[in-house]
PDB file of N, CA and C in Angstrom:
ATOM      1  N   UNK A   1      -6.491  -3.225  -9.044  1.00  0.00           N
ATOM      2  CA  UNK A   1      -6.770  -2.148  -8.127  1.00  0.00           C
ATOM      3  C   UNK A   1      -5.948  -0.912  -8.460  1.00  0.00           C
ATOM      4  N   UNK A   2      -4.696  -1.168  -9.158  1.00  0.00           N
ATOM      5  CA  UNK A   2      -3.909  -0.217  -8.968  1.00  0.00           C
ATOM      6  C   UNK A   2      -4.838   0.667 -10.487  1.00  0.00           C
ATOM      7  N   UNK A   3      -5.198   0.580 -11.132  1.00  0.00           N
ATOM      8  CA  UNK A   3      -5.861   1.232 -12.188  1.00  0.00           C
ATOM      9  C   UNK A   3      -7.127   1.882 -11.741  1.00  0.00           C
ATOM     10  N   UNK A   4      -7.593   0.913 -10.546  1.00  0.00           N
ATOM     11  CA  UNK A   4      -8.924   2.120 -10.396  1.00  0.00           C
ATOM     12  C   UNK A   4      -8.393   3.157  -9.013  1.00  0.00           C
ATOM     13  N   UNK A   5      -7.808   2.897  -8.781  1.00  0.00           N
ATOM     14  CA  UNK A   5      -6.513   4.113  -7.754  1.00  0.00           C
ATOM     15  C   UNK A   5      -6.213   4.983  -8.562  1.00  0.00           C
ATOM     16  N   UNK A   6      -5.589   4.888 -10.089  1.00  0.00           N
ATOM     17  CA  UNK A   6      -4.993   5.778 -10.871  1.00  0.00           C
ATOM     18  C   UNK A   6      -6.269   6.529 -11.447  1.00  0.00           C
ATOM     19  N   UNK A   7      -7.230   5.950 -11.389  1.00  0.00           N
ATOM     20  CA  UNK A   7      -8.753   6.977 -11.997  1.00  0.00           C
ATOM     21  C   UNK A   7      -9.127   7.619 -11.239  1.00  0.00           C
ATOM     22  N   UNK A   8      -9.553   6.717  -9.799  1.00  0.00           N
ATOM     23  CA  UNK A   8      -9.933   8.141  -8.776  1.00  0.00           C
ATOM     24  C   UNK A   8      -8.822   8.561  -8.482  1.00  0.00           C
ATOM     25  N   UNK A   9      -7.784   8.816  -8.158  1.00  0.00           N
ATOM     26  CA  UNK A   9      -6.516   9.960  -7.931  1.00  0.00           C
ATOM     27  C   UNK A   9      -6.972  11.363  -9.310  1.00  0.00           C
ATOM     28  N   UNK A  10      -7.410  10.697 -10.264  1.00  0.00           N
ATOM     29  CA  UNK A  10      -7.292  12.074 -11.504  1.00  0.00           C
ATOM     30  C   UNK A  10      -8.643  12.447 -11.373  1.00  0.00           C
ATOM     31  N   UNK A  11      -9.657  11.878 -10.438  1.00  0.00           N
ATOM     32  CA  UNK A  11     -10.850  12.601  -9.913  1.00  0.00           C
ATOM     33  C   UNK A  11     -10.831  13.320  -8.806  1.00  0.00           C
ATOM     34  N   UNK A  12      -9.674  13.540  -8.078  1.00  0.00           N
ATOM     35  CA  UNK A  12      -9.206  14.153  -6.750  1.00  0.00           C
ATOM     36  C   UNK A  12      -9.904  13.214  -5.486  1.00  0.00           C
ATOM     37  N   UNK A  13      -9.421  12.132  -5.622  1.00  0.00           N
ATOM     38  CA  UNK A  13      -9.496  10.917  -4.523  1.00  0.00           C
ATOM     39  C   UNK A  13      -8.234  10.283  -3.806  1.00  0.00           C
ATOM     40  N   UNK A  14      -7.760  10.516  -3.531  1.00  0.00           N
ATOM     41  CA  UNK A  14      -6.672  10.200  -3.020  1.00  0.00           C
ATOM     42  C   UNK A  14      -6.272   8.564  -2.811  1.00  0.00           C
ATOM     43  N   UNK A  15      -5.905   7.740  -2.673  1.00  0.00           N
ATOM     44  CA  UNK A  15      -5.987   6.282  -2.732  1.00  0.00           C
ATOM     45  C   UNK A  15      -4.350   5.885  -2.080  1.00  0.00           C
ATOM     46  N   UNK A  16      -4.543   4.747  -1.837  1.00  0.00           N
ATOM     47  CA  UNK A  16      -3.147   3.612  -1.555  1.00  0.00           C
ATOM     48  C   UNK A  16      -3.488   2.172  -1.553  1.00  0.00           C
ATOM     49  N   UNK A  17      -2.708   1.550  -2.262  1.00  0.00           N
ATOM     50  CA  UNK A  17      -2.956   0.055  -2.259  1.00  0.00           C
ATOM     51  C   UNK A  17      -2.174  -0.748  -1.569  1.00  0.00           C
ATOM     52  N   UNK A  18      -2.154  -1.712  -1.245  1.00  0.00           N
ATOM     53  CA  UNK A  18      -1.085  -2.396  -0.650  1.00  0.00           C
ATOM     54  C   UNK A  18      -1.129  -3.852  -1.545  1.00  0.00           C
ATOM     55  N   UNK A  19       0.513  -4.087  -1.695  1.00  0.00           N
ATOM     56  CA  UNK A  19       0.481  -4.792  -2.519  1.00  0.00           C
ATOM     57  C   UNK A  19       1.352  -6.539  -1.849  1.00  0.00           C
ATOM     58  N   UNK A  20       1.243  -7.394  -2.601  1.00  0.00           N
ATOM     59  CA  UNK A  20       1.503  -8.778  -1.823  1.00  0.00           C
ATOM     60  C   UNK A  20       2.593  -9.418  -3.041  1.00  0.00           C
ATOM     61  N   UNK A  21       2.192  -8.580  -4.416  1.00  0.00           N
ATOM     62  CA  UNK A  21       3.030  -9.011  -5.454  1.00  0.00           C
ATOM     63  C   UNK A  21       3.941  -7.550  -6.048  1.00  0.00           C
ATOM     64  N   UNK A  22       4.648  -7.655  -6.034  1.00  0.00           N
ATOM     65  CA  UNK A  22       5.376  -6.388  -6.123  1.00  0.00           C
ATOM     66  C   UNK A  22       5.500  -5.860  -7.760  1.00  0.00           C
ATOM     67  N   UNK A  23       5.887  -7.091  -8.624  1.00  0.00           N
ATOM     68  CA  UNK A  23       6.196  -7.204  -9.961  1.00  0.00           C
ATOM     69  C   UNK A  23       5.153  -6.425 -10.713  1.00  0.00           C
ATOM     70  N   UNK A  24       3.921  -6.856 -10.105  1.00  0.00           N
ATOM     71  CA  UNK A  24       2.331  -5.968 -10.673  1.00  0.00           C
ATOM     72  C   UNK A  24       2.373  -4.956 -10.613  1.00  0.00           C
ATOM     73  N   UNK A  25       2.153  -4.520  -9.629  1.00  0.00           N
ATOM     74  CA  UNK A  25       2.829  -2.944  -8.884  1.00  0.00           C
ATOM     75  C   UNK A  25       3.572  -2.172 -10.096  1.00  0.00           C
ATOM     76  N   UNK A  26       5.083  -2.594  -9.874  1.00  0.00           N
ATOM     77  CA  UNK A  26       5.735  -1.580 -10.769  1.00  0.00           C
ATOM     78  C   UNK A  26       5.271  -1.721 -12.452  1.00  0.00           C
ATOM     79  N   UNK A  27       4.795  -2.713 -12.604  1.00  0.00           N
ATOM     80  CA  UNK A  27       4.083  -2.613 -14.384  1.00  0.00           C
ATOM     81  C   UNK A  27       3.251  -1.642 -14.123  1.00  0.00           C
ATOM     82  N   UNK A  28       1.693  -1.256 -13.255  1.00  0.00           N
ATOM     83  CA  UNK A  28       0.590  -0.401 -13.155  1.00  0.00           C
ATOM     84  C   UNK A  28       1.051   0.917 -12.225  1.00  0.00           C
ATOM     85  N   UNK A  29       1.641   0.907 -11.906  1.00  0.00           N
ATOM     86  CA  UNK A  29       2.293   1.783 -11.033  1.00  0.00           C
ATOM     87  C   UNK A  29       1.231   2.675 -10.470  1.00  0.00           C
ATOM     88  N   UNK A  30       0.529   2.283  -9.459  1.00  0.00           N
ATOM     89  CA  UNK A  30      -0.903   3.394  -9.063  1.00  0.00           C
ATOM     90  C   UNK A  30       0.065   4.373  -8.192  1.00  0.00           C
ATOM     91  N   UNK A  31      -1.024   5.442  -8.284  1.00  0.00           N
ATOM     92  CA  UNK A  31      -0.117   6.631  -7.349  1.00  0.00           C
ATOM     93  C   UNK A  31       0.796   6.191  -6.027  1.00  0.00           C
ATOM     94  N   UNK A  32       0.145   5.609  -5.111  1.00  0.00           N
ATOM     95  CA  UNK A  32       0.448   5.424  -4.022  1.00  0.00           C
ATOM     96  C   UNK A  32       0.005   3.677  -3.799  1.00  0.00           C
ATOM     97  N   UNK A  33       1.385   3.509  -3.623  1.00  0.00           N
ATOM     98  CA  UNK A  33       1.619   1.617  -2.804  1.00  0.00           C
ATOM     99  C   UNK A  33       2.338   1.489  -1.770  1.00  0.00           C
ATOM    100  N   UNK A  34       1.940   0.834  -1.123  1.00  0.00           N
ATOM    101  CA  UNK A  34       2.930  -0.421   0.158  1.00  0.00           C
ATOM    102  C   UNK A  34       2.616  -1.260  -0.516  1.00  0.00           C
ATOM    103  N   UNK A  35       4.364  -1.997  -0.527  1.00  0.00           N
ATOM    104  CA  UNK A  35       4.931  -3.490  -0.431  1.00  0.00           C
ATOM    105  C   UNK A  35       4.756  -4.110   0.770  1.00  0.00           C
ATOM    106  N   UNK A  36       3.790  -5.099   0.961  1.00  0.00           N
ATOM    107  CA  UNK A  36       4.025  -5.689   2.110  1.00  0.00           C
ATOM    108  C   UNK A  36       4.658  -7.111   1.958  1.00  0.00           C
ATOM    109  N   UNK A  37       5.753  -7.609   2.888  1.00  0.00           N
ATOM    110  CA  UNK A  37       6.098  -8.977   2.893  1.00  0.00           C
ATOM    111  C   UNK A  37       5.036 -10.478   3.056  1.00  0.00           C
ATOM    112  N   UNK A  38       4.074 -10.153   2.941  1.00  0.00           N
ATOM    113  CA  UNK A  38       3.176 -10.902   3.425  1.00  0.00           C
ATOM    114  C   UNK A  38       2.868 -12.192   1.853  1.00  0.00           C
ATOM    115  N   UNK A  39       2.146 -13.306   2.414  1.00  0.00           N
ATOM    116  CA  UNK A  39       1.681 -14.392   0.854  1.00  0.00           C
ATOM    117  C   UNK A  39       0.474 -13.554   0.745  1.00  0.00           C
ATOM    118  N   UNK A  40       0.655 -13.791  -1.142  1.00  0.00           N
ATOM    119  CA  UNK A  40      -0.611 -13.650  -1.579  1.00  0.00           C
ATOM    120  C   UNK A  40      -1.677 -13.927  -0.960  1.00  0.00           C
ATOM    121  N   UNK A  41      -2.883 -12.166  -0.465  1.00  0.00           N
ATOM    122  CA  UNK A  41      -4.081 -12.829  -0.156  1.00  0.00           C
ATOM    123  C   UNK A  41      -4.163 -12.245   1.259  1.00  0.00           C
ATOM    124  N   UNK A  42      -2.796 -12.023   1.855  1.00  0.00           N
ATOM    125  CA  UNK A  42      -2.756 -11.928   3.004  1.00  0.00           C
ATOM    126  C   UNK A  42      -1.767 -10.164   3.183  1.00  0.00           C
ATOM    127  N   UNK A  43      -2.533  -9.339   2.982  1.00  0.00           N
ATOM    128  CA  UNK A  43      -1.671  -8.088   2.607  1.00  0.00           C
ATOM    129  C   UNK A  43      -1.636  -7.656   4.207  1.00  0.00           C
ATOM    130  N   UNK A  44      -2.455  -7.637   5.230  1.00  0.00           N
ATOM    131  CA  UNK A  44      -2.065  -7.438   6.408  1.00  0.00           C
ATOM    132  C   UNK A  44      -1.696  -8.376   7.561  1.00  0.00           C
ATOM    133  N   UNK A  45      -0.780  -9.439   6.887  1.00  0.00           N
ATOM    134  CA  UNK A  45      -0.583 -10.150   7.594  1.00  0.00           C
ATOM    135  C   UNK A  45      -1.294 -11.271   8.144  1.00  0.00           C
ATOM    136  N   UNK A  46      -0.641 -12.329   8.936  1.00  0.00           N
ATOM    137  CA  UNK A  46      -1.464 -13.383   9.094  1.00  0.00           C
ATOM    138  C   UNK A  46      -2.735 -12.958  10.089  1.00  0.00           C
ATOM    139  N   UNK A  47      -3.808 -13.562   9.809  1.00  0.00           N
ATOM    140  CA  UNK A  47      -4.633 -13.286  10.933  1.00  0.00           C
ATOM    141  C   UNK A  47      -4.531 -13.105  12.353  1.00  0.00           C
ATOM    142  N   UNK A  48      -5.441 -13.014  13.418  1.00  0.00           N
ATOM    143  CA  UNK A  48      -5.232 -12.404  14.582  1.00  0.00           C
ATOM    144  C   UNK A  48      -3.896 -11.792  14.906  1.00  0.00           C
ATOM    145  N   UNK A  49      -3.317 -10.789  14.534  1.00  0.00           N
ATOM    146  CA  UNK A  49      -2.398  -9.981  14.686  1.00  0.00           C
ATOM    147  C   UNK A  49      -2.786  -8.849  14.554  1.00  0.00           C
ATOM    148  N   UNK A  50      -3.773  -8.182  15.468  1.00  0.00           N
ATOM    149  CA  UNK A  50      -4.375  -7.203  15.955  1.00  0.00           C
ATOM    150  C   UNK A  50      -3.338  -5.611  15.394  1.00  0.00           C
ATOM    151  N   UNK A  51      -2.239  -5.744  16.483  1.00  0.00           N
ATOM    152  CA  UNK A  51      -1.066  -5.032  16.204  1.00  0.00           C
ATOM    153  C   UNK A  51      -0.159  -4.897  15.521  1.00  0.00           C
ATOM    154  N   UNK A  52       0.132  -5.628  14.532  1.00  0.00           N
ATOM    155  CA  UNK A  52       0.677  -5.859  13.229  1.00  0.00           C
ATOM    156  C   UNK A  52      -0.055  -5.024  12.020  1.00  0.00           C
ATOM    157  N   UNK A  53      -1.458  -5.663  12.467  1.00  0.00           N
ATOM    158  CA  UNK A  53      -2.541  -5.340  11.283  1.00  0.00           C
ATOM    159  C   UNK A  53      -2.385  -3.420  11.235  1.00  0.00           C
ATOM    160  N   UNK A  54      -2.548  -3.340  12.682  1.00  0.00           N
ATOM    161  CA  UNK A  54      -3.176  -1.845  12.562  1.00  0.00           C
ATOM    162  C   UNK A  54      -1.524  -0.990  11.927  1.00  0.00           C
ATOM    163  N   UNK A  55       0.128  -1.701  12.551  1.00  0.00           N
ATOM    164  CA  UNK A  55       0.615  -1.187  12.010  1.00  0.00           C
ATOM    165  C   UNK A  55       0.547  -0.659  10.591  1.00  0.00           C
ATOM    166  N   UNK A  56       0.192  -1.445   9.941  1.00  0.00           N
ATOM    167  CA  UNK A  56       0.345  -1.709   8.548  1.00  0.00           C
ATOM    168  C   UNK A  56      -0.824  -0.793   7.705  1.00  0.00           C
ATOM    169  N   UNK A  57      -1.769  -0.756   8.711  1.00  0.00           N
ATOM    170  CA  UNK A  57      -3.270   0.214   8.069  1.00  0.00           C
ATOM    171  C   UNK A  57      -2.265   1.848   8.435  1.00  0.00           C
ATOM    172  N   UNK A  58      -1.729   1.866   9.272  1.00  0.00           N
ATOM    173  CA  UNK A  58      -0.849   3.712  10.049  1.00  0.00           C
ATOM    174  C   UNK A  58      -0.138   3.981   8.648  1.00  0.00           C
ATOM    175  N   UNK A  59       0.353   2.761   8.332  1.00  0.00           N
ATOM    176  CA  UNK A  59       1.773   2.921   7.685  1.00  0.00           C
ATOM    177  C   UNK A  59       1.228   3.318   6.216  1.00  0.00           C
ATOM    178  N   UNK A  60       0.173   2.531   5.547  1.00  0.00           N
ATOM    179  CA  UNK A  60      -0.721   3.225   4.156  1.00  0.00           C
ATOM    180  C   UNK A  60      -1.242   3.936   4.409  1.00  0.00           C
ATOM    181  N   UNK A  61      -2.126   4.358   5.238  1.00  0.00           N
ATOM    182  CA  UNK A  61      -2.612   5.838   5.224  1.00  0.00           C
ATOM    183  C   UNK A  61      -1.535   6.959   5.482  1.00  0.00           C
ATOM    184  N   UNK A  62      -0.529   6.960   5.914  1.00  0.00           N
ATOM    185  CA  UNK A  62       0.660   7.901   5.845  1.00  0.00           C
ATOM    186  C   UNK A  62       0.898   8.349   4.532  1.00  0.00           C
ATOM    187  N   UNK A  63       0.987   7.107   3.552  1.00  0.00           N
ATOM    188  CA  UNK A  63       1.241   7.710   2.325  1.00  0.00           C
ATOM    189  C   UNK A  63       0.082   8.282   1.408  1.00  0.00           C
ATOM    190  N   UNK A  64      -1.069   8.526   2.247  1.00  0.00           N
ATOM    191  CA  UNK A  64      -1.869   9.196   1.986  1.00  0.00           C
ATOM    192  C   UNK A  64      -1.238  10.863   1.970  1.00  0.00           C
ATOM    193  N   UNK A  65      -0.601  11.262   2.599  1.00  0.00           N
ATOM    194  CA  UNK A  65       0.397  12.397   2.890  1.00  0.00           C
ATOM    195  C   UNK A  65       1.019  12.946   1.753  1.00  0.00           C
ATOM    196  N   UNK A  66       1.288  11.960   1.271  1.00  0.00           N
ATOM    197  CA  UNK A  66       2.402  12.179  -0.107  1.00  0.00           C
ATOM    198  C   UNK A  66       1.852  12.986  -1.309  1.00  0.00           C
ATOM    199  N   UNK A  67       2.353  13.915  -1.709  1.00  0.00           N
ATOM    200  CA  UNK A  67       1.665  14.765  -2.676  1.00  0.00           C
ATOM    201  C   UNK A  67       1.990  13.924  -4.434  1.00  0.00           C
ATOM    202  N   UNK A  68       0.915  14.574  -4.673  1.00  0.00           N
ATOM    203  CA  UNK A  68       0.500  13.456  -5.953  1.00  0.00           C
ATOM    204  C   UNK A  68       1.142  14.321  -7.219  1.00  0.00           C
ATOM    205  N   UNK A  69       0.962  13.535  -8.343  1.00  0.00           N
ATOM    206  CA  UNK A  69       0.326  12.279  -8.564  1.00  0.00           C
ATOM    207  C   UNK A  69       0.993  10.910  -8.115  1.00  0.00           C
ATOM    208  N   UNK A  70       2.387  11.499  -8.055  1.00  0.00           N
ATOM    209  CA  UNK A  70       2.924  10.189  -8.048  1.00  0.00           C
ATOM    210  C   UNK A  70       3.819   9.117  -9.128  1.00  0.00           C
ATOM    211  N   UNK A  71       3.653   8.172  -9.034  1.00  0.00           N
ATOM    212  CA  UNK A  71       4.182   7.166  -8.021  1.00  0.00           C
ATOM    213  C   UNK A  71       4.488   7.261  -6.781  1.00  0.00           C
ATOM    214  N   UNK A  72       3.979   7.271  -6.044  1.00  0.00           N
ATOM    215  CA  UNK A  72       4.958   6.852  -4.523  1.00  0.00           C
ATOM    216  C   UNK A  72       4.829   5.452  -3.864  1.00  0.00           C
ATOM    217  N   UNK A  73       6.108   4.808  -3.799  1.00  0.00           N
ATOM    218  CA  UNK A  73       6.033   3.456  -3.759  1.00  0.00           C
ATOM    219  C   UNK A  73       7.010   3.234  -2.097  1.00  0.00           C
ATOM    220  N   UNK A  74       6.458   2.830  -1.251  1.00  0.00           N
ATOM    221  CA  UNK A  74       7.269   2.301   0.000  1.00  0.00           C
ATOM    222  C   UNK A  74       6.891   0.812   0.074  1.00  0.00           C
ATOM    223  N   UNK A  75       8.299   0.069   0.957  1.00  0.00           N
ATOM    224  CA  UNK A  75       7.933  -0.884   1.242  1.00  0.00           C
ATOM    225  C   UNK A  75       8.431  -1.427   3.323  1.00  0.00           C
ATOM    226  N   UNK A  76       7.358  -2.013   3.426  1.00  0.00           N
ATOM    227  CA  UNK A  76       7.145  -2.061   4.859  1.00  0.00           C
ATOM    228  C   UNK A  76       8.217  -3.221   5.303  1.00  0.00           C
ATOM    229  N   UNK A  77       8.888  -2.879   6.427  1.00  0.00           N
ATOM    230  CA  UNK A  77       9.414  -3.408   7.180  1.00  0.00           C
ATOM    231  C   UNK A  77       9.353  -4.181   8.522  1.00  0.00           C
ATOM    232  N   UNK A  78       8.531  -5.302   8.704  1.00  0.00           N
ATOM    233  CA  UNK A  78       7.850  -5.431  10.090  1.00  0.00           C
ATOM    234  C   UNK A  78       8.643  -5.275  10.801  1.00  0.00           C
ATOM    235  N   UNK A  79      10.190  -5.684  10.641  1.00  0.00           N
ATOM    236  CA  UNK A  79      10.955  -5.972  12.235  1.00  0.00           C
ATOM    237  C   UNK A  79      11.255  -4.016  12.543  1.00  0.00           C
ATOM    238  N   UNK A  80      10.863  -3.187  11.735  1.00  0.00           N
ATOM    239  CA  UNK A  80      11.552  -1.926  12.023  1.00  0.00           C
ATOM    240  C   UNK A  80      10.207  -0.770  12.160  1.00  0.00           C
ATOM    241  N   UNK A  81       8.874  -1.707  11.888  1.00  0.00           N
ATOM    242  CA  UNK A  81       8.093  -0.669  12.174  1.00  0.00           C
ATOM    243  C   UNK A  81       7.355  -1.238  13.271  1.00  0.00           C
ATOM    244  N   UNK A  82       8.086  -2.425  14.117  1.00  0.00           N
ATOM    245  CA  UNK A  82       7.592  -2.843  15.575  1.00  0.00           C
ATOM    246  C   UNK A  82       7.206  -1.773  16.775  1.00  0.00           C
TER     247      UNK A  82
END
């Protein structure tokens, strides 16, 4: 994902991925990532967590904000973005 993020970003698309493996991430480095603590598979968290989930959708589209190209890499904190 992080490669087709880095194509549309140089088509003026703006993008963010969220990532579950971090190590990948910094090898492809797409413009814009969240680290989330979550297992593989599960990037917004465990299911029915309504409010968790949506944190986590606020928190990547924020770094939609971030002026490009980039890298911009954050990583999420559940107990601090409660």
């Amino acid at each position: 994902m992080g490669l087709i993020a880095a194509a549309l970003e140089e088509r003026g698309i703006r993008t963010v991925c969220l990532s579950t493996f971090e190590p990948i991430m910094k090898q492809v480095q797409p413009p814009r990532w969240l680290a989330v603590p979550y297992p593989l598979g599960f990037p917004l968290g465990l299911p029915q967590r309504p409010e968790l989930q949506n944190r986590i959708l606020r928190r990547a589209f924020r770094l939609l904000e971030e002026p490009g190209p980039g890298p911009v890499h954050q990583e999420l904190d559940p107990e601090a973005e409660a």
